[in-house]
C-alpha atoms as a PDB file:
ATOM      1  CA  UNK A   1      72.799  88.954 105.297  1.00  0.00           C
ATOM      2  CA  UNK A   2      74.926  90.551 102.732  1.00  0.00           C
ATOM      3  CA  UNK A   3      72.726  90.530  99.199  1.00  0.00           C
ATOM      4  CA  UNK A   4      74.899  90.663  95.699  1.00  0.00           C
ATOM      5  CA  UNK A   5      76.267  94.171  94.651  1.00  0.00           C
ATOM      6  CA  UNK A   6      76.897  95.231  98.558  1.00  0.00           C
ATOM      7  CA  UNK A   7      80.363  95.100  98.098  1.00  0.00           C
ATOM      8  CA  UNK A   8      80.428  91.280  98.814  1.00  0.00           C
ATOM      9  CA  UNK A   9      82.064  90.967  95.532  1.00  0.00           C
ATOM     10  CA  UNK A  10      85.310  92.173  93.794  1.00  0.00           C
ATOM     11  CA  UNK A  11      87.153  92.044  90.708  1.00  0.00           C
ATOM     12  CA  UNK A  12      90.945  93.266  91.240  1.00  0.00           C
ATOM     13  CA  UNK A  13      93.862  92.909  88.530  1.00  0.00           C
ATOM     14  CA  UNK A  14      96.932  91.302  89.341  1.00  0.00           C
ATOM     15  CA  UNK A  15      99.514  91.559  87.084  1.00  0.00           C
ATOM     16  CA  UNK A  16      97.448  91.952  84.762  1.00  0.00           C
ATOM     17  CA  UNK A  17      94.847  89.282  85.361  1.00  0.00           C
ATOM     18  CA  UNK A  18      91.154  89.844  86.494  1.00  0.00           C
ATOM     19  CA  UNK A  19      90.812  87.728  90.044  1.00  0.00           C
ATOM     20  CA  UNK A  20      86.797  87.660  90.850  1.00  0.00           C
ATOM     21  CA  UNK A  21      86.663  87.880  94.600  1.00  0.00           C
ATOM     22  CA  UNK A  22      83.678  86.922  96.909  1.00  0.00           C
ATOM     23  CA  UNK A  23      82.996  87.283 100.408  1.00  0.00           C
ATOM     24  CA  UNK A  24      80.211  84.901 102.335  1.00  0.00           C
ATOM     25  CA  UNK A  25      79.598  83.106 105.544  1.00  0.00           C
ATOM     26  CA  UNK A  26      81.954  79.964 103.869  1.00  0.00           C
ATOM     27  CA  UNK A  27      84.816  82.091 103.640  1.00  0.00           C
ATOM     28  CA  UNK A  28      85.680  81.904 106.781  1.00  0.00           C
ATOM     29  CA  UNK A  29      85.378  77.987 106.832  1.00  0.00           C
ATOM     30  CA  UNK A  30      87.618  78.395 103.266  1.00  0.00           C
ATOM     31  CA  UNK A  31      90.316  80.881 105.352  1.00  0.00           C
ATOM     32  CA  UNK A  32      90.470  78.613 108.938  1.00  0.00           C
ATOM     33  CA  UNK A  33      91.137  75.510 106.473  1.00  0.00           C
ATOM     34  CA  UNK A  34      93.783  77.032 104.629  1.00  0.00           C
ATOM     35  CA  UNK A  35      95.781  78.864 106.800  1.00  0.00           C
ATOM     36  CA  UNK A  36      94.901  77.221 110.509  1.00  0.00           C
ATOM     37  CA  UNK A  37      93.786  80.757 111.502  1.00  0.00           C
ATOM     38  CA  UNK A  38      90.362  82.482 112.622  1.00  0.00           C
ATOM     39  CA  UNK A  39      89.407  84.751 110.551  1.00  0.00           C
ATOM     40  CA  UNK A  40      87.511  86.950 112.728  1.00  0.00           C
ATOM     41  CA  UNK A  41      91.115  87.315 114.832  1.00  0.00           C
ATOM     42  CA  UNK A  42      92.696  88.378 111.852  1.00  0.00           C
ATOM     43  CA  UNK A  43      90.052  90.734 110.707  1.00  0.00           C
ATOM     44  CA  UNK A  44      90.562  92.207 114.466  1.00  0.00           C
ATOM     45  CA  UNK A  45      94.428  92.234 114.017  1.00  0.00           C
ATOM     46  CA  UNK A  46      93.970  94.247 110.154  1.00  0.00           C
ATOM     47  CA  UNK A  47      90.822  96.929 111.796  1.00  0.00           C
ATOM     48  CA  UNK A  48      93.237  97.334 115.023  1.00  0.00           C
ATOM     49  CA  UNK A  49      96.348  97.841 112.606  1.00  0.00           C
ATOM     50  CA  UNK A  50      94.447 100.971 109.758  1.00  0.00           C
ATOM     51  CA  UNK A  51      92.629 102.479 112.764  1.00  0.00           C
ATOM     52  CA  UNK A  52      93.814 105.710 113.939  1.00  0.00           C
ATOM     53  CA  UNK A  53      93.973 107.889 117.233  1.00  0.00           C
ATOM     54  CA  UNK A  54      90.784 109.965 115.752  1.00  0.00           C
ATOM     55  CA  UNK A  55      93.299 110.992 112.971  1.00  0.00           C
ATOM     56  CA  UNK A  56      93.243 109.426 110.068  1.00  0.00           C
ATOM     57  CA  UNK A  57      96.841 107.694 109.033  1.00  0.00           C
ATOM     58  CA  UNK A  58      98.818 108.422 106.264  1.00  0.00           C
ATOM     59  CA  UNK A  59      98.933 105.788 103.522  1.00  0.00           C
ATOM     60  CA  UNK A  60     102.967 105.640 104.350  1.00  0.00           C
ATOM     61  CA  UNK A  61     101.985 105.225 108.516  1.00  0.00           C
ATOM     62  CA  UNK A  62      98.758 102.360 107.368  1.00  0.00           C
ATOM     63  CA  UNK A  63     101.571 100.408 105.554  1.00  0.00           C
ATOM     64  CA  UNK A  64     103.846 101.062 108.383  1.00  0.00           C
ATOM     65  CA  UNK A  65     101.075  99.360 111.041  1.00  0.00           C
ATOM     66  CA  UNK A  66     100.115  96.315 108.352  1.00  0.00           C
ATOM     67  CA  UNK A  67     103.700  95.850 108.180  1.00  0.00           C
ATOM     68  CA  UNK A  68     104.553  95.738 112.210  1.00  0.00           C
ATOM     69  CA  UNK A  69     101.500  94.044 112.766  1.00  0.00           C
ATOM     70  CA  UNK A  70     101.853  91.074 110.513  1.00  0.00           C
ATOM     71  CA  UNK A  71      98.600  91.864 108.760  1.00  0.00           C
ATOM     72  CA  UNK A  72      99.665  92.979 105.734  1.00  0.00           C
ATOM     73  CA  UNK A  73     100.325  89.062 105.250  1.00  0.00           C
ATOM     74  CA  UNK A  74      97.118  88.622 106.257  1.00  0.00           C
ATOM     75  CA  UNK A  75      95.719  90.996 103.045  1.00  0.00           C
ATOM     76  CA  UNK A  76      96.997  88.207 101.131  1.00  0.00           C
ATOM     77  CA  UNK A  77      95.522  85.206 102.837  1.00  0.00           C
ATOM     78  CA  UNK A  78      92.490  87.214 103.056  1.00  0.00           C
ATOM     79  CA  UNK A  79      92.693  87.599  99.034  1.00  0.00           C
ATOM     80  CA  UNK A  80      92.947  84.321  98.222  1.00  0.00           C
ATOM     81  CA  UNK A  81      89.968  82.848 100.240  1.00  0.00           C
ATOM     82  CA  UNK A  82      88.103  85.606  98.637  1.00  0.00           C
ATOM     83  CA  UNK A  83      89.481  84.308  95.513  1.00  0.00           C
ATOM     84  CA  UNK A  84      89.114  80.826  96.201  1.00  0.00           C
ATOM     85  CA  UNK A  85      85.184  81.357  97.285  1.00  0.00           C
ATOM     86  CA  UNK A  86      84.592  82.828  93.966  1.00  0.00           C
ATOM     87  CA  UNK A  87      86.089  79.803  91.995  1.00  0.00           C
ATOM     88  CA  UNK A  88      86.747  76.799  93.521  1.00  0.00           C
ATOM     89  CA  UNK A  89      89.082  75.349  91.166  1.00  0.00           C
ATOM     90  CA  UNK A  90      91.939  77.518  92.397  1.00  0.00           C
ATOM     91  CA  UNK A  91      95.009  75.659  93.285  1.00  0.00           C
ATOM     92  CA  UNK A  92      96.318  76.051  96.900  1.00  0.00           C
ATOM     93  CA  UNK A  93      97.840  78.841  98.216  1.00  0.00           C
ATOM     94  CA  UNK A  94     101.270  78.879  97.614  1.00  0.00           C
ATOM     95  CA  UNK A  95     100.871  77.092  94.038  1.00  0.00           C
ATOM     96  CA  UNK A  96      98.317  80.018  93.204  1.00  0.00           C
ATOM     97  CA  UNK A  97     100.526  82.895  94.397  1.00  0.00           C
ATOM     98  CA  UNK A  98     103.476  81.377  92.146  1.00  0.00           C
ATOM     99  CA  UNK A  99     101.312  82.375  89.322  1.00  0.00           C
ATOM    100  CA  UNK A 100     102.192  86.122  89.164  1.00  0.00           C
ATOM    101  CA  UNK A 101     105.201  87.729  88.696  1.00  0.00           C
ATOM    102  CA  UNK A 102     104.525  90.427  89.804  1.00  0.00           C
ATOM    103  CA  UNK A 103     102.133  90.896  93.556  1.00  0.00           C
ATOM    104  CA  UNK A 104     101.456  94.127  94.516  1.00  0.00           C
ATOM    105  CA  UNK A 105      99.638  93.805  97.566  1.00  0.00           C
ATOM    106  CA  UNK A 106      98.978  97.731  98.174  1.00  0.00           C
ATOM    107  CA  UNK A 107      97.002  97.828  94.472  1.00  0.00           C
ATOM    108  CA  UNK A 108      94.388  95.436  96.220  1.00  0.00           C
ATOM    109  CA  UNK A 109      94.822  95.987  99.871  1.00  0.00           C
ATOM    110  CA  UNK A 110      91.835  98.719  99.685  1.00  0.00           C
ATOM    111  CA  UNK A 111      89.330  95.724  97.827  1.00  0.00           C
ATOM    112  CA  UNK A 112      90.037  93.222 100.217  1.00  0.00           C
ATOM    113  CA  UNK A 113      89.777  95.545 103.043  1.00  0.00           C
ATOM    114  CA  UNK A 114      86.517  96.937 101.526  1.00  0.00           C
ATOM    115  CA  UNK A 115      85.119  93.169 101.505  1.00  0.00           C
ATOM    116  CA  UNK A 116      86.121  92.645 104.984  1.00  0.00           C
ATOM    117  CA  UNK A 117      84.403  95.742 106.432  1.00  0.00           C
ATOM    118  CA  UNK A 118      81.372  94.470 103.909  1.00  0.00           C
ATOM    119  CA  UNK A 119      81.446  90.746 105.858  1.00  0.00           C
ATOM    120  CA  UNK A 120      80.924  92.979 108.949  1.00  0.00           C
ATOM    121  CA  UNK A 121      77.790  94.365 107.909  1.00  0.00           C
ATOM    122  CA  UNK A 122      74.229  93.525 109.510  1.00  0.00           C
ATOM    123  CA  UNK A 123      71.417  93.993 107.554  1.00  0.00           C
ATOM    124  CA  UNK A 124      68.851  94.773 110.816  1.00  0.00           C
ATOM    125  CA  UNK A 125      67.276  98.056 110.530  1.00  0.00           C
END
């Protein structure tokens, strides 16, 4: 079990306002509502798109595979369910992403990939 301050929770900015992000066992209940999908699938599809050979990628060649892959996409559905575990009273989706003007997924893809890798975690010793 994740416990508070293990990178289970984000703040990113979004043109230029604060989203509070949480990860915990609902959001994948939150995610599979939303967007029909499993999350766990998805997580595999984003870990199989940034891992490399052994060599690490480029930033250029990990935008390239989130791209091919679909799960750059993904980043943003993942965002969102983070976003919608931390506060409930965010609208749907698409209504919620019509909000900002401006979406630049790369200046949050490392957060949300940061609390993915955290919902990974075991805490056995």
């Amino acid at each position: 079990m994740l416990k508070k301050g293990e990178e289970m929770e984000k703040t990113v900015s979004i043109d230029g306002k604060e989203i509070k992000l949480l990860s915990s066992g609902v959001t994948p209940i939150i995610y599979k509502n939303a967007f029909g999908r499993d999350y766990f699938a998805d997580v595999g599809t984003m870990i199989e798109a940034v891992s490399g050979t052994g060599k690490s990628k480029s930033d250029q060649q990990m935008v390239i595979s989130l791209m091919k892959s679909g799960a750059l996409t993904n980043i943003v559905n993942f965002l969102w369910a983070y976003a919608k575990n931390a506060d409930g009273t965010i609208p749907k989706f698409e209504d919620w992403l019509r909000k900002f003007q401006n979406f630049a997924v790369l200046d949050f893809a490392e957060d949300v990939l940061d609390l993915i890798m955290s919902s990974l975690k075991t805490s056995k010793k």
